[in-house]
Protein backbone atom coordinates (compact mmCIF):
# COMPACT_ATOMS: atom_id res chain seq x y z
CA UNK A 1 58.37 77.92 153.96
CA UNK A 2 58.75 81.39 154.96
CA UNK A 3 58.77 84.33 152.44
CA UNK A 4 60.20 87.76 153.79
CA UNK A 5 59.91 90.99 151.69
CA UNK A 6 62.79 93.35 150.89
CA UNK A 7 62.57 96.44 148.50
CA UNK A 8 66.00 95.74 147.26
CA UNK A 9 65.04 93.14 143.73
CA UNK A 10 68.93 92.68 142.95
CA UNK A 11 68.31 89.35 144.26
CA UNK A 12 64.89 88.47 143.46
CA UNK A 13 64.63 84.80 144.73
CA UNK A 14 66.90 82.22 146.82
CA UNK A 15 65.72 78.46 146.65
CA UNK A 16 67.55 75.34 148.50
CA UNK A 17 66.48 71.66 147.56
CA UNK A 18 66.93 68.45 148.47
CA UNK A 19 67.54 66.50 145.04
CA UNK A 20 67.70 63.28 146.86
CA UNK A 21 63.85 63.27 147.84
CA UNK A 22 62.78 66.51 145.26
CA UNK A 23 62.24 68.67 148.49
CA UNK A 24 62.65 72.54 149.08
CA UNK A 25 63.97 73.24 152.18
CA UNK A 26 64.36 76.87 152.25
CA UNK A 27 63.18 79.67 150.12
CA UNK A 28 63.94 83.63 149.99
CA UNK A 29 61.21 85.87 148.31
CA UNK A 30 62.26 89.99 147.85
CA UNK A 31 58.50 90.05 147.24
CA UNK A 32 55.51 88.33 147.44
CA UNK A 33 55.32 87.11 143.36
CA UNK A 34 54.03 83.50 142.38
CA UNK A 35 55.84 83.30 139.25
CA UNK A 36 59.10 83.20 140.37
CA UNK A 37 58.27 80.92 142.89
CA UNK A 38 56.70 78.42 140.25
CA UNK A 39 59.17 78.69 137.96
CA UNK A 40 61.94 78.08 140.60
CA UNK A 41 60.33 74.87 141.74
CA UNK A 42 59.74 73.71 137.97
CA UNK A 43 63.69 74.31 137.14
CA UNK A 44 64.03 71.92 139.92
CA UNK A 45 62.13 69.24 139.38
CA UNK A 46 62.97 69.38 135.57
CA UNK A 47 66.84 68.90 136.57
CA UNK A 48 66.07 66.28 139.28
CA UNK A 49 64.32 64.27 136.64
CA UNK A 50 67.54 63.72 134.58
CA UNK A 51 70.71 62.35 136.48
CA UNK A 52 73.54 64.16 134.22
CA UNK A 53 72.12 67.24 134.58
CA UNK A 54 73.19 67.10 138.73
CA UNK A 55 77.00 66.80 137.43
CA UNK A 56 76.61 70.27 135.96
CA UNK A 57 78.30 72.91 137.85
CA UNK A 58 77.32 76.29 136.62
CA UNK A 59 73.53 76.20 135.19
CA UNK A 60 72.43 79.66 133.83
CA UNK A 61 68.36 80.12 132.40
CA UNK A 62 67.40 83.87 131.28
CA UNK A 63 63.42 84.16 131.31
CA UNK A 64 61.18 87.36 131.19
CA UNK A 65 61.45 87.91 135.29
CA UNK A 66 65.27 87.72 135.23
CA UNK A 67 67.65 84.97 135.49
CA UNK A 68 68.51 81.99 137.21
CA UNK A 69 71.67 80.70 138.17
CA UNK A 70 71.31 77.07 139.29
CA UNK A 71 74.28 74.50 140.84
CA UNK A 72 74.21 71.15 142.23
CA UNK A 73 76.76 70.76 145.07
CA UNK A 74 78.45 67.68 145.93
CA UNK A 75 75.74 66.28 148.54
CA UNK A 76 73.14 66.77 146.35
CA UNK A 77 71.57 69.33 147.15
CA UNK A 78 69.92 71.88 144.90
CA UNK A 79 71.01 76.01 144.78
CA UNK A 80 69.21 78.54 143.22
CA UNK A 81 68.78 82.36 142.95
CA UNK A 82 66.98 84.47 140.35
CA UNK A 83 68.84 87.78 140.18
CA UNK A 84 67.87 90.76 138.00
CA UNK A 85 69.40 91.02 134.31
CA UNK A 86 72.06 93.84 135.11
CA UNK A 87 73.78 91.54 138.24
CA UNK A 88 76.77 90.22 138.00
CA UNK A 89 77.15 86.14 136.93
CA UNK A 90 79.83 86.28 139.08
CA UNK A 91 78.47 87.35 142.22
CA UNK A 92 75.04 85.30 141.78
CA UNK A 93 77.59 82.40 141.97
CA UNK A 94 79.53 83.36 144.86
CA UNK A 95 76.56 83.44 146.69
CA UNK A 96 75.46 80.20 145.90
CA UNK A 97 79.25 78.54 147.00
CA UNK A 98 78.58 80.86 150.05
CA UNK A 99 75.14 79.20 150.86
CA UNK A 100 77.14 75.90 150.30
CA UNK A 101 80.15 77.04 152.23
CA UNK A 102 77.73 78.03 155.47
CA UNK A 103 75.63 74.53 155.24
CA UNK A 104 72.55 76.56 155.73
CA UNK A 105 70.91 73.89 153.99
CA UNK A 106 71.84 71.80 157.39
CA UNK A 107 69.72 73.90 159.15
CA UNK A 108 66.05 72.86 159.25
CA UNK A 109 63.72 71.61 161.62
CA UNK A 110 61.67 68.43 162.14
CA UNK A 111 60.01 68.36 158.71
CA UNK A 112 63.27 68.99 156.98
CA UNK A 113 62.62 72.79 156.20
CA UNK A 114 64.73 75.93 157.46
CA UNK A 115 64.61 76.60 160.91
CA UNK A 116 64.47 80.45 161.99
CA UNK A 117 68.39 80.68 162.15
CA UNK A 118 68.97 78.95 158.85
CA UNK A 119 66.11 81.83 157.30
CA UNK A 120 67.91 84.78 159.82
CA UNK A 121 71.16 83.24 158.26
CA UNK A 122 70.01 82.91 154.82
CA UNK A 123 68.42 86.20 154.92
CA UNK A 124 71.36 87.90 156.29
CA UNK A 125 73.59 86.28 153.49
CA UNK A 126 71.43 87.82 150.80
CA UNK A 127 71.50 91.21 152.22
CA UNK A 128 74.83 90.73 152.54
CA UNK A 129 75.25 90.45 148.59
CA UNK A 130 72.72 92.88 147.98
CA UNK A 131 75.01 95.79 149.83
CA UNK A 132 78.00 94.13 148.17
CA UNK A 133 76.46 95.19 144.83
CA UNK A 134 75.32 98.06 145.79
CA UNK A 135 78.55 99.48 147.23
CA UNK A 136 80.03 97.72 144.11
CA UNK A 137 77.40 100.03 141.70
CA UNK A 138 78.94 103.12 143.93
CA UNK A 139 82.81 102.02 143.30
CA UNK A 140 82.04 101.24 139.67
CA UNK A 141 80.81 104.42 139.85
CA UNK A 142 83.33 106.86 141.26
CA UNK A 143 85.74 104.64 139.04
CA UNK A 144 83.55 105.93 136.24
CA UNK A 145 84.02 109.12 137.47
CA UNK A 146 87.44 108.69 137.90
CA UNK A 147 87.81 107.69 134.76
CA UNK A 148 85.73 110.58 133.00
CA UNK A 149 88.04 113.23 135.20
CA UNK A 150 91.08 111.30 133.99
CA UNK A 151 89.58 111.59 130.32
CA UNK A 152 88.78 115.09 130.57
CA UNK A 153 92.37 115.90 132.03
CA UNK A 154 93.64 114.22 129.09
CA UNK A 155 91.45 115.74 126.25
CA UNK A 156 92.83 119.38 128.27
CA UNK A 157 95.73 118.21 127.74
CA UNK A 158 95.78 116.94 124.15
CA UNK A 159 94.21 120.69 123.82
CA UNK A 160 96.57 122.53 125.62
CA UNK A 161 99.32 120.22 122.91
CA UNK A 162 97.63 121.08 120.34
CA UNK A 163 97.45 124.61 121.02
CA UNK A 164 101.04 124.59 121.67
CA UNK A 165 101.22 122.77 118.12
CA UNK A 166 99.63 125.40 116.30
CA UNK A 167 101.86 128.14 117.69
CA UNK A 168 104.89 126.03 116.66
CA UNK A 169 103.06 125.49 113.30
CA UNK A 170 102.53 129.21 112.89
CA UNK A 171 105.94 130.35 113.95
CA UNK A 172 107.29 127.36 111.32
CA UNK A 173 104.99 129.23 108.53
CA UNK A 174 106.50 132.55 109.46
CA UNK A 175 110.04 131.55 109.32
CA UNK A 176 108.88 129.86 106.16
CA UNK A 177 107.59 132.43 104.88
CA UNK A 178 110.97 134.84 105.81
CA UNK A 179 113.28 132.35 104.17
CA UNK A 180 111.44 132.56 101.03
CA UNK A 181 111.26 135.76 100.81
CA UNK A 182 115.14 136.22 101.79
CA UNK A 183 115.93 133.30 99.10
CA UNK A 184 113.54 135.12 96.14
CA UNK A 185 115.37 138.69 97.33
CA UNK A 186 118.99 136.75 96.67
CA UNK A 187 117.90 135.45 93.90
CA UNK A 188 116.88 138.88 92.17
CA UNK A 189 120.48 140.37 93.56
CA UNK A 190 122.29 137.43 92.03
CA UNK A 191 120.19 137.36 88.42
CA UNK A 192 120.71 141.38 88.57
CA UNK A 193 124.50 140.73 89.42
CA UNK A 194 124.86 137.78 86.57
CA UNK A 195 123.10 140.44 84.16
CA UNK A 196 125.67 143.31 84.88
CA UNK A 197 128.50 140.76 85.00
CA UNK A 198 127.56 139.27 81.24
CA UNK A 199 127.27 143.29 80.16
CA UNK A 200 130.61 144.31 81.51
CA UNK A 201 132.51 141.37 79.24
CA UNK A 202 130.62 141.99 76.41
CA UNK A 203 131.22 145.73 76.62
CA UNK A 204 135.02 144.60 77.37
CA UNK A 205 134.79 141.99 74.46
CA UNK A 206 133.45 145.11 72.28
CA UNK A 207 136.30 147.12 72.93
CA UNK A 208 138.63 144.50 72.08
CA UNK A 209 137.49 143.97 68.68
CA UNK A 210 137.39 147.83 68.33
CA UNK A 211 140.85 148.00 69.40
CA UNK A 212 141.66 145.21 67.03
CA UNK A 213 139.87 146.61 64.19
CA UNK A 214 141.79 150.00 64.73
CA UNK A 215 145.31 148.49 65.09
CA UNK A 216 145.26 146.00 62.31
CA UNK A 217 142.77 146.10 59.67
CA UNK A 218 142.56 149.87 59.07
CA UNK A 219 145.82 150.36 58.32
CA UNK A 220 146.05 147.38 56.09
CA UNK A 221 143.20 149.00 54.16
CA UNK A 222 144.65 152.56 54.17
CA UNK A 223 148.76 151.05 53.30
CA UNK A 224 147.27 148.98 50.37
CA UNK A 225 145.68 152.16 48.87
CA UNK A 226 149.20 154.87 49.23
CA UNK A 227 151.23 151.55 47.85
CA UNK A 228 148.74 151.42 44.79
CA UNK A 229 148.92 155.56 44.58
CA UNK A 230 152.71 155.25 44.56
CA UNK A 231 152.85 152.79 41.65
CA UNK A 232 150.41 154.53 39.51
CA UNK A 233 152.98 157.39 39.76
CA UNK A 234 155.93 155.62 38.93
CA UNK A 235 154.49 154.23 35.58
CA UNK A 236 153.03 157.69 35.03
CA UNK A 237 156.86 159.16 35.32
CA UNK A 238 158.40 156.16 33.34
CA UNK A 239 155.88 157.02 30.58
CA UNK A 240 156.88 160.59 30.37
CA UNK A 241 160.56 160.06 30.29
CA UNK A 242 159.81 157.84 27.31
CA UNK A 243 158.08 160.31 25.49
CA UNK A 244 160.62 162.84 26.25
CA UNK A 245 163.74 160.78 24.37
CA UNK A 246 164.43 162.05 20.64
CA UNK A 247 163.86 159.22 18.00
CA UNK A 248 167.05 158.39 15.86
CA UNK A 249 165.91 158.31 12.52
CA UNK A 250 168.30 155.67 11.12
CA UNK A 251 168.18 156.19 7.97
CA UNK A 252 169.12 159.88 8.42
CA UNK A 253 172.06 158.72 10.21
CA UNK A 254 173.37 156.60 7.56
CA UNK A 255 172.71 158.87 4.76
CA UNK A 256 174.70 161.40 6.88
CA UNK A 257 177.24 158.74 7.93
CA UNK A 258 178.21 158.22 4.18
CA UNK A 259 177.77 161.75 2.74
CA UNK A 260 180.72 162.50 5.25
CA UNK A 261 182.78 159.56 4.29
């Protein structure tokens, strides 16, 4: 077993096993570090030990150096790869079903390790992925970008509305404003109109009863008095004449009556 260095720790470790005979066959190292090693070959050999455990398909194990991703394929044989925190599940899984797709695990040499084209192809395969990310970091990036620059345009233009809002707003309050003060003006002209209106009829009212009062009741009061003049003048006349007439003395008259007879 072979272990080649790389700079790139995206993919930290690669491991193929033979779960038939508890074998590794081939092994990928970014760098030279024991503990991934060790624990690689002790995730095996626990899962070899127990039967069901081959029938899973999709084995996942976070530790402190990073995490595994672990599948039996159908011909038993044993994948794993120990990938930094921040990489995709996804893609540690496609590269596993790539390493099974390629049968890299077919070839080894004499004592049943990788030959130097299964590590060349292995190798090449995990480069492979570790560009893929990396160009997939860039695109997530510029689509963060893009997204950011789409953002932005929007909060501009959610400005630029609201601006436009707060004119309309203002020029709303203004006409507002105008109406109110039209609506209080017509309402002083009509309360000044109602006043002058209730003033003319009472004036007009006013002269009626005048008129009225002129017409009727005076000279009621003035007739009433000349009528009651005029009668105390005819009784004062009627007394006179009475006083006037000579009184017969009767007994005169018959004294004279008889002397004569």
């Amino acid at each position: 077993m072979n272990s080649n260095k790389n700079k790139n720790t995206n993919i930290k470790l690669v491991l193929i096993a033979n779960s038939e005979n508890e074998k590794v066959i081939g092994e990928y190292s970014a760098k030279s570090e024991l503990s991934w090693t060790k624990n690689a070959q002790r995730i095996f050999k626990e899962y070899c030990k127990n039967s069901n455990n081959k029938n899973d398909k999709n084995i996942k194990i976070p530790t402190e150096d990073g995490v595994f991703y672990c599948k039996f394929s159908q011909n038993k044989f044993f994948y794993l790869t120990l990938v930094s925190e921040k990489y995709p599940e996804k893609q540690a899984f496609d590269l596993i079903e790539d390493l099974i797709k390629d049968n890299i695990h077919l070839l080894i040499d004499s004592k049943g390790e990788l030959n130097q084209p299964g590590k060349r192809a292995l190798k090449a395969l995990i480069l492979d992925y570790d560009k893929n990310i990396e160009e997939d970091k860039l695109s997530s990036l510029n689509g963060d970008i893009k997204e950011i620059k789409i953002e932005m345009q929007n909060n501009v233009k959610k400005v630029l509305s609201n601006t436009d809002d707060l004119h309309t707003l203002d020029a709303k309050a203004v006409r507002i404003k105008d109406n109110a003060d039209i609506f209080k003006k017509d309402a002083t002209n009509l309360k000044r109109k109602t006043f002058l209106q209730n003033l003319k009829w009472k004036l007009i009212f006013g002269i009626l009863f005048v008129v009225l009062v002129l017409v009727f009741v005076l000279p009621m009061i003035f007739g009433g008095s000349d009528k009651a003049e005029k009668d105390q003048n005819y009784n004062n006349s009627d007394k006179q004449d009475t006083v006037a007439k000579p009184v017969v003395n009767h007994t005169n008259y018959l004294f004279l009556n008889n002397k004569i007879n």
